[in-house]
N, C-alpha and C. Protein backbone atom coordinates (compact mmCIF):
# COMPACT_ATOMS: atom_id res chain seq x y z
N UNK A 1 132.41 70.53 -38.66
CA UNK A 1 133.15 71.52 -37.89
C UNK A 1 133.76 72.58 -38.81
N UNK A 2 134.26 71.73 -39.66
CA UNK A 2 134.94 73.01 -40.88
C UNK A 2 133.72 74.27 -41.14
N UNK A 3 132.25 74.00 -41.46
CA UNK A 3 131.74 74.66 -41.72
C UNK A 3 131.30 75.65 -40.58
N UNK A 4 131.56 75.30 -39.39
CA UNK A 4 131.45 76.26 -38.16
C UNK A 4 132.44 77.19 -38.07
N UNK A 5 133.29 76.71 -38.16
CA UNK A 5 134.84 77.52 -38.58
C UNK A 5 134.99 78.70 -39.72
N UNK A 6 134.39 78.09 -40.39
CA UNK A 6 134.42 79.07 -42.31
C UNK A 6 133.31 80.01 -41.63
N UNK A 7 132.15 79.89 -40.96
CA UNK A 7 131.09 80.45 -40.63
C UNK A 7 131.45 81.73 -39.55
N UNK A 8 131.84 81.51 -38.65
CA UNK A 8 132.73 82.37 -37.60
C UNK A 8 134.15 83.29 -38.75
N UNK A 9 134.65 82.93 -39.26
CA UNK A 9 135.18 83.47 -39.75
C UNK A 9 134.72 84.90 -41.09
N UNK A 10 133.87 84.41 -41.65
CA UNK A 10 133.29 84.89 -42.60
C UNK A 10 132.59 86.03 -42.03
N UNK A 11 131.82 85.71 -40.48
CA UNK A 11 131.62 87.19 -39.71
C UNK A 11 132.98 87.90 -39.50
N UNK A 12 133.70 87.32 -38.84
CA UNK A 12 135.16 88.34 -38.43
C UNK A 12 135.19 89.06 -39.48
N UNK A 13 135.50 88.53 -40.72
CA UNK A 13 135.77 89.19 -42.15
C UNK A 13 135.05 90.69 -42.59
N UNK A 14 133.56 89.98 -42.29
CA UNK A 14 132.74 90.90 -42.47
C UNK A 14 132.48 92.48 -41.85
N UNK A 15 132.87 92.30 -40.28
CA UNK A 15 132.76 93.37 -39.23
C UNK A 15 134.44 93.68 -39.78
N UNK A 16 135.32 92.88 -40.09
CA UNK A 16 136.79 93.98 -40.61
C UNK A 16 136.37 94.89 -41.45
N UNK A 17 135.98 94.51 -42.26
CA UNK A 17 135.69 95.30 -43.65
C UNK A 17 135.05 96.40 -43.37
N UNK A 18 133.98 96.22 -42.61
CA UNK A 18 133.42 97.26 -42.29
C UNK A 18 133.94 98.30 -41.46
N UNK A 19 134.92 97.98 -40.29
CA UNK A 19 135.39 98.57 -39.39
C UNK A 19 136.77 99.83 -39.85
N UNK A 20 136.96 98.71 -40.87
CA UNK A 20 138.84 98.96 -41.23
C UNK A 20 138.48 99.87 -42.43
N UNK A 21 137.13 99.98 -42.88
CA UNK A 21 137.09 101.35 -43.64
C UNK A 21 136.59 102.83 -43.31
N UNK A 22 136.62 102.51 -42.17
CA UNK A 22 136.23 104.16 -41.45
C UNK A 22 137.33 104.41 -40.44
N UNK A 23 137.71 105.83 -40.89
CA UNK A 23 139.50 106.45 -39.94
C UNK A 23 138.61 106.97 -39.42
N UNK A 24 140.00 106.73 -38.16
CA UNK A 24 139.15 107.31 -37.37
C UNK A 24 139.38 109.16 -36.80
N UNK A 25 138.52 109.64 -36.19
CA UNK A 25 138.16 111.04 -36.62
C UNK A 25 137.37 111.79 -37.29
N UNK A 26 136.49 110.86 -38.17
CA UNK A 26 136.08 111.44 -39.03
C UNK A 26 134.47 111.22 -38.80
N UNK A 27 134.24 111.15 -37.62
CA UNK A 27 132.36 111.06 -37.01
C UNK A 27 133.13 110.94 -35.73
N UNK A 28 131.82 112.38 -34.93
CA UNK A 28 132.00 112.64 -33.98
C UNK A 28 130.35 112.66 -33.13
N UNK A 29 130.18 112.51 -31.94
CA UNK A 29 128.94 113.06 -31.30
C UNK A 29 128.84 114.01 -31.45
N UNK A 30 127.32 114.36 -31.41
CA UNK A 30 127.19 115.93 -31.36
C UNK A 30 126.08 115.87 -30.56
N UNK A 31 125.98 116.58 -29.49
CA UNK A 31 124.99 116.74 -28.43
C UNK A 31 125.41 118.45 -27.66
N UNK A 32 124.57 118.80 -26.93
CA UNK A 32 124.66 120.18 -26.54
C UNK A 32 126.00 120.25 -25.65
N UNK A 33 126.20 121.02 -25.06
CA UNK A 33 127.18 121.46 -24.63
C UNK A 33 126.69 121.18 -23.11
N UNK A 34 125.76 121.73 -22.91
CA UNK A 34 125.50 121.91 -21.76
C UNK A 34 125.01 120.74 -21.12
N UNK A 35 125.40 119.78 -21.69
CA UNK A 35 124.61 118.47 -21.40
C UNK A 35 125.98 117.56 -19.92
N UNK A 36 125.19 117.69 -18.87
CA UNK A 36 126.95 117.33 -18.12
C UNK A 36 126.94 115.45 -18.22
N UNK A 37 126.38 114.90 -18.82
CA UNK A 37 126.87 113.72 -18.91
C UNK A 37 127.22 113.20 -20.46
N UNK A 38 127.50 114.24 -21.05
CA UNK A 38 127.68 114.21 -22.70
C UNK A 38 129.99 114.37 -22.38
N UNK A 39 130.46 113.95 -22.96
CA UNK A 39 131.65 113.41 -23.12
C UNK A 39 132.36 114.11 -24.56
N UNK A 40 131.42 114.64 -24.82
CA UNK A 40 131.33 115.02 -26.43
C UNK A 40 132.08 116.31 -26.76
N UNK A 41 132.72 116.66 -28.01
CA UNK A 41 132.24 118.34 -28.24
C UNK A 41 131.46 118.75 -28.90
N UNK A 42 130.73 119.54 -29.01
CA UNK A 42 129.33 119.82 -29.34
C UNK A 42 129.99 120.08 -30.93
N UNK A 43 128.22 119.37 -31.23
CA UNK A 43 128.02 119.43 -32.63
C UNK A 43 128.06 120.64 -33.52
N UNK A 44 127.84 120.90 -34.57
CA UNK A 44 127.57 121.84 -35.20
C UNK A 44 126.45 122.06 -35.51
N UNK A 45 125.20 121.49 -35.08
CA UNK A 45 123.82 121.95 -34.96
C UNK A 45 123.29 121.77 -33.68
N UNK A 46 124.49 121.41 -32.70
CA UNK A 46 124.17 121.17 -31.48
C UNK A 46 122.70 120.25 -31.30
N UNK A 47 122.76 119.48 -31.92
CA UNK A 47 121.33 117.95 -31.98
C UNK A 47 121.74 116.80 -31.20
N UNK A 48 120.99 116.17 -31.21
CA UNK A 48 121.19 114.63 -30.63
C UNK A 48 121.31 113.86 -31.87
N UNK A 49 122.93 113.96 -32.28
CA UNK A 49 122.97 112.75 -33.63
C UNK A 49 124.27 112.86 -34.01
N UNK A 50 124.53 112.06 -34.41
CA UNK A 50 126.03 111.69 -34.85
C UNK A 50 126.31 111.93 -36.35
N UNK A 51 127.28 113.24 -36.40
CA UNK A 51 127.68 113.64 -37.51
C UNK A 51 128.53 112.77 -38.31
N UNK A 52 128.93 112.90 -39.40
CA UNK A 52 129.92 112.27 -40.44
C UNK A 52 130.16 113.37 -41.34
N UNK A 53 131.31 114.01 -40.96
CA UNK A 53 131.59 115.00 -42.14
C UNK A 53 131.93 114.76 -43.68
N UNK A 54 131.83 115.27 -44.80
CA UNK A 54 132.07 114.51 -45.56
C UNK A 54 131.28 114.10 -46.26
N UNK A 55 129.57 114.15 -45.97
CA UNK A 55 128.53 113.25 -45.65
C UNK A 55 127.67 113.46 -46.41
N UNK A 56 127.26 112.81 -47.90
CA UNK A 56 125.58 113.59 -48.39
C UNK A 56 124.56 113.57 -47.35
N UNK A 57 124.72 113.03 -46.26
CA UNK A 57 123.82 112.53 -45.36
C UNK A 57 124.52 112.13 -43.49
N UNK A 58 124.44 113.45 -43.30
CA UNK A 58 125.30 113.73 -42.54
C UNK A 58 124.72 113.28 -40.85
N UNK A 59 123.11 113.17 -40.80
CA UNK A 59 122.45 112.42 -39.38
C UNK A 59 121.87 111.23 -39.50
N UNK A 60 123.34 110.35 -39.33
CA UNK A 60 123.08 109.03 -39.44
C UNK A 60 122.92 108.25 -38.02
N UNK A 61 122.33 108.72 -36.73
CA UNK A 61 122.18 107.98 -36.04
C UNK A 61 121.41 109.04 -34.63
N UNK A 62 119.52 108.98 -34.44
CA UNK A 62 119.19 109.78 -34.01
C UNK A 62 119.50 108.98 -32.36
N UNK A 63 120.15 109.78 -31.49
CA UNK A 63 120.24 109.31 -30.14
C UNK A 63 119.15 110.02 -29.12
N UNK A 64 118.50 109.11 -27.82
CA UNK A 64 117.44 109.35 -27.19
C UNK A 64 117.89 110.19 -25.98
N UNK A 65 119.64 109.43 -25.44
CA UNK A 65 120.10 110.45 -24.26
C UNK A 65 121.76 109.78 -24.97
N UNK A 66 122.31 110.26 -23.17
CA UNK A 66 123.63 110.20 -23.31
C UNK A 66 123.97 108.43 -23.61
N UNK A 67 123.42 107.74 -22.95
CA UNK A 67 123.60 106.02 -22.93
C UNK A 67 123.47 105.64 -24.61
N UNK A 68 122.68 105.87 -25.03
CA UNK A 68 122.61 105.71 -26.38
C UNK A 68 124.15 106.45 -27.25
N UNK A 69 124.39 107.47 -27.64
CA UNK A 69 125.39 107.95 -27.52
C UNK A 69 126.80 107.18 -27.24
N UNK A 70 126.98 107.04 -26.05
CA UNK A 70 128.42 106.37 -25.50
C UNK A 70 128.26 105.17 -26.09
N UNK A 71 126.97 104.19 -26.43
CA UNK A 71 127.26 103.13 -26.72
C UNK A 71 127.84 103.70 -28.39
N UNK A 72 127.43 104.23 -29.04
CA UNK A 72 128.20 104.71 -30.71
C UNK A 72 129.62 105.00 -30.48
N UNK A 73 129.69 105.43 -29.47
CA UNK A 73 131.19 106.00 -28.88
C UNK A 73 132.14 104.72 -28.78
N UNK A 74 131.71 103.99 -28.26
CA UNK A 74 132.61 102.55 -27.57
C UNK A 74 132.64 101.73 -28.39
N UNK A 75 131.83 102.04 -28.99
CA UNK A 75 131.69 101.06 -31.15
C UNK A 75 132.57 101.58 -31.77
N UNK A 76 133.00 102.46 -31.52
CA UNK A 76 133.98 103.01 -32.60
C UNK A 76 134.57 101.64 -33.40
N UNK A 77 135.33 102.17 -34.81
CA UNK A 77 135.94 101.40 -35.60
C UNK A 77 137.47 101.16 -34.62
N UNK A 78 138.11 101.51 -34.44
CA UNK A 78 139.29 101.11 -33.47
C UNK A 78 138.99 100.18 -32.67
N UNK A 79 137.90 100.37 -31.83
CA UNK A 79 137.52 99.70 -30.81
C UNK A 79 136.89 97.80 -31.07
N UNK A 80 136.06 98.36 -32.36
CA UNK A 80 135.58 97.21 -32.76
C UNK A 80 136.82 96.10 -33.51
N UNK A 81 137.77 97.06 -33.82
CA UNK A 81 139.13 96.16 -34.92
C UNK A 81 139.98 96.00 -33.49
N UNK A 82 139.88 95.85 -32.66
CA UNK A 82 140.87 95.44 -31.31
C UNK A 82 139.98 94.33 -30.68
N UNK A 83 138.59 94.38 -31.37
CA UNK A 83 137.76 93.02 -30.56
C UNK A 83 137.68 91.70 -32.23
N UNK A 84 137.74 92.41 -32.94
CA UNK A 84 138.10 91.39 -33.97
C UNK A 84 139.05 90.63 -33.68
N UNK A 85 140.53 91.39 -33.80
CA UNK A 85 142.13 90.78 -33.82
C UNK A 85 141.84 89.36 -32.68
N UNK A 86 141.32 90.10 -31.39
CA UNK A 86 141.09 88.78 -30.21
C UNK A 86 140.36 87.90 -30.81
N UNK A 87 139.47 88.25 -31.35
CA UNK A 87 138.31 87.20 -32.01
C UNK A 87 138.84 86.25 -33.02
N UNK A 88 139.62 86.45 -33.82
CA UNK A 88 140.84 86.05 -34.68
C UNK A 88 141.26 84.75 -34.20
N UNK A 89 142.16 85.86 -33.07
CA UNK A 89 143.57 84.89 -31.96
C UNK A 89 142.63 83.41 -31.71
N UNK A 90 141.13 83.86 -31.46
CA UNK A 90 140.97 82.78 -30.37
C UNK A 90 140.33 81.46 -31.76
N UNK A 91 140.07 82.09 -32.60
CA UNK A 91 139.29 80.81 -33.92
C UNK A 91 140.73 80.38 -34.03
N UNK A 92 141.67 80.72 -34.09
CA UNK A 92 142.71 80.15 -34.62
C UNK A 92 143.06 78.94 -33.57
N UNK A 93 143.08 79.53 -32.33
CA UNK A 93 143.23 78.70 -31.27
C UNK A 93 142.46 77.17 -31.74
N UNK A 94 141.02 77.81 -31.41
CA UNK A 94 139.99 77.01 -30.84
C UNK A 94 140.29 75.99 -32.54
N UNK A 95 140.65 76.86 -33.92
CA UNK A 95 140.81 75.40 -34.67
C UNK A 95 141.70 74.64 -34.47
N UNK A 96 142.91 74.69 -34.24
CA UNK A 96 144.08 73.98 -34.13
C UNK A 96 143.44 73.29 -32.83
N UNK A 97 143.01 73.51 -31.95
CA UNK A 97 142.97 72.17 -30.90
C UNK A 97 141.64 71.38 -31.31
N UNK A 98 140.79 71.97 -31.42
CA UNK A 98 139.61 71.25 -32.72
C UNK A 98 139.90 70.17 -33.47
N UNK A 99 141.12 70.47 -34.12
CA UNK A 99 141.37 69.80 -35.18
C UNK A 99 142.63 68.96 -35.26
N UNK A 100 143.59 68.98 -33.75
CA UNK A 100 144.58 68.47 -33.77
C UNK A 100 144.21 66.89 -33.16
N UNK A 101 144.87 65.78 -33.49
CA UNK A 101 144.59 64.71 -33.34
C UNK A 101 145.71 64.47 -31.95
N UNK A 102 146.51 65.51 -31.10
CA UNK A 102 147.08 65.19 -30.01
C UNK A 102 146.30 65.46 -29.00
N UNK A 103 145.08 66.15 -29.39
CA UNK A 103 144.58 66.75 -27.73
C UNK A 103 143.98 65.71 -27.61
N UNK A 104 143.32 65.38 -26.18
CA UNK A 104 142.49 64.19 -25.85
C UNK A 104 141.27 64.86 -26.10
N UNK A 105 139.98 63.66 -25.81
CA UNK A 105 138.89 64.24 -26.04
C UNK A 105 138.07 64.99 -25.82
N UNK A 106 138.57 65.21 -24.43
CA UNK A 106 137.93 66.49 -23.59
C UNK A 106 138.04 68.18 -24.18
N UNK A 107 139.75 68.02 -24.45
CA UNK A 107 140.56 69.15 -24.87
C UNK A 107 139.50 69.77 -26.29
N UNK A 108 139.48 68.20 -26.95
CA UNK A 108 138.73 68.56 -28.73
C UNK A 108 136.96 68.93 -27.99
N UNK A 109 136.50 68.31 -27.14
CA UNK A 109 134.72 68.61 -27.04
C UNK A 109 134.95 70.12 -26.25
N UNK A 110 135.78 70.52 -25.73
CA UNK A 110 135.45 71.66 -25.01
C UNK A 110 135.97 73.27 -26.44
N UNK A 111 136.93 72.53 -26.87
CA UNK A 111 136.99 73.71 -28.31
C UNK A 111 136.16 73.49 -29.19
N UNK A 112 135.60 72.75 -29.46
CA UNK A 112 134.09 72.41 -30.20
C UNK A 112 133.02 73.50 -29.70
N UNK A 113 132.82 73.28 -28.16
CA UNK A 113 132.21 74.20 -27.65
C UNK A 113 132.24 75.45 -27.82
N UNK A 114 133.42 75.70 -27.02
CA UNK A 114 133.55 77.31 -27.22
C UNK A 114 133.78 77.95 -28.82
N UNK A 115 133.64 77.01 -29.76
CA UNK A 115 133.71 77.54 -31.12
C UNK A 115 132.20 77.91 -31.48
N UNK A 116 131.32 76.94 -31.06
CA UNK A 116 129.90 77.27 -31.11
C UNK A 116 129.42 78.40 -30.49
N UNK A 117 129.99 78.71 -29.00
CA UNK A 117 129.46 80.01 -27.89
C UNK A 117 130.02 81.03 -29.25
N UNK A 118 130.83 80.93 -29.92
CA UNK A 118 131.74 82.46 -30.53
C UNK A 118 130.48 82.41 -31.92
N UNK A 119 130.42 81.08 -32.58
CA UNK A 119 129.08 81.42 -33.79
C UNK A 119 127.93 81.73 -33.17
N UNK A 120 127.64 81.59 -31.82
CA UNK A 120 126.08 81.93 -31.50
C UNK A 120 126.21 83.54 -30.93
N UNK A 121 127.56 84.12 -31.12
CA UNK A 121 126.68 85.73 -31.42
C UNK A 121 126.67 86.48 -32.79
N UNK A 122 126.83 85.23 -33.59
CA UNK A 122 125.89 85.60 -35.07
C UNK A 122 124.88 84.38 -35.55
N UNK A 123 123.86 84.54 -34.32
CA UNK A 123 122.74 83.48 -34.71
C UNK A 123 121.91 84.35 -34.89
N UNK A 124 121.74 85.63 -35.14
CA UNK A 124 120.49 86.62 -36.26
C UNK A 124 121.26 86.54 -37.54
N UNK A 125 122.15 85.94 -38.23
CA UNK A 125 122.97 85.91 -39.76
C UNK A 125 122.28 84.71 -40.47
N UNK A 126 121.59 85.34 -41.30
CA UNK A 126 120.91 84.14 -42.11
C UNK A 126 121.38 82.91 -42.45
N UNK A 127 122.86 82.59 -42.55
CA UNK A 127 123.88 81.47 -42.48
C UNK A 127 124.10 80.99 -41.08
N UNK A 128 123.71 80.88 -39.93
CA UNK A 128 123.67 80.31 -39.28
C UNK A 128 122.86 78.96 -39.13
N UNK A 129 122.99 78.03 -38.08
CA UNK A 129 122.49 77.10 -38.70
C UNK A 129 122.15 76.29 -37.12
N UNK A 130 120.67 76.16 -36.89
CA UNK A 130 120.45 75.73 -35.74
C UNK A 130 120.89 74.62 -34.91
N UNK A 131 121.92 74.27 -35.72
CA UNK A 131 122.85 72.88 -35.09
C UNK A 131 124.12 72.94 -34.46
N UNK A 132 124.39 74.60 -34.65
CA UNK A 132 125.78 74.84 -34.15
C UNK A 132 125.51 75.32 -32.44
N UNK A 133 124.15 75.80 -32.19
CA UNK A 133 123.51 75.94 -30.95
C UNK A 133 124.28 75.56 -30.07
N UNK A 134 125.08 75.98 -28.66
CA UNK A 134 125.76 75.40 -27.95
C UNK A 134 124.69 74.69 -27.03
């Protein structure tokens, strides 16, 4: 179990790091103006792609329509570090009753569980391990 635990965690870690180093403001959509389901303010080459100012390499993400788009939008780094913190709250949870010798057995097999549902949405991470499978 420890190693399911260290495993789930080591993702959280990973998506912080990544998240908690981009401020935010600083990549925006850029799509036309005239586009009425675009949410955006238009780019500075007015393209389908997401700028990063700042940038040796400034079209880092070619989008097909608006859906593509909003999903980069709703990823944001804020967004993603407010689904970490929960993600956090709940390993912490799910170890302490895991691991406490007061819960009964139900209490410990059902946080067992739901510790596995939280590692199986990093079962494409080469450290996963087909035994944690819920």
């Amino acid at each position: 179990m420890d190693d399911l635990i260290a495993f789930v965690q080591a993702r959280i870690d990973e998506f912080w790091q990544i998240a908690a180093t981009c401020e935010p403001g600083r990549w925006f959509p850029s799509r036309t103006s005239d586009d009425p389901k675009s949410f955006s303010r238009q780019g500075v080459y007015g393209h389908q792609y997401v700028e990063v100012p700042d940038c040796a390499q400034p079209r880092i993400a070619v989008t097909l329509d608006a859906a593509y788009e909003r999903h980069i939008v709703h990823n944001d780094p804020a967004h993603v570090l407010s689904d970490l913190v929960a993600k956090q709250d709940r390993l912490k949870y799910l170890t302490h009753v895991a691991g406490g010798s007061w819960v009964d057995a139900g209490e410990h097999a059902q946080a067992e569980h739901l510790l596995r549902l939280e590692a199986a949405a990093y079962d494409w991470h080469e450290d996963y391990r087909p035994e944690w499978r819920p």
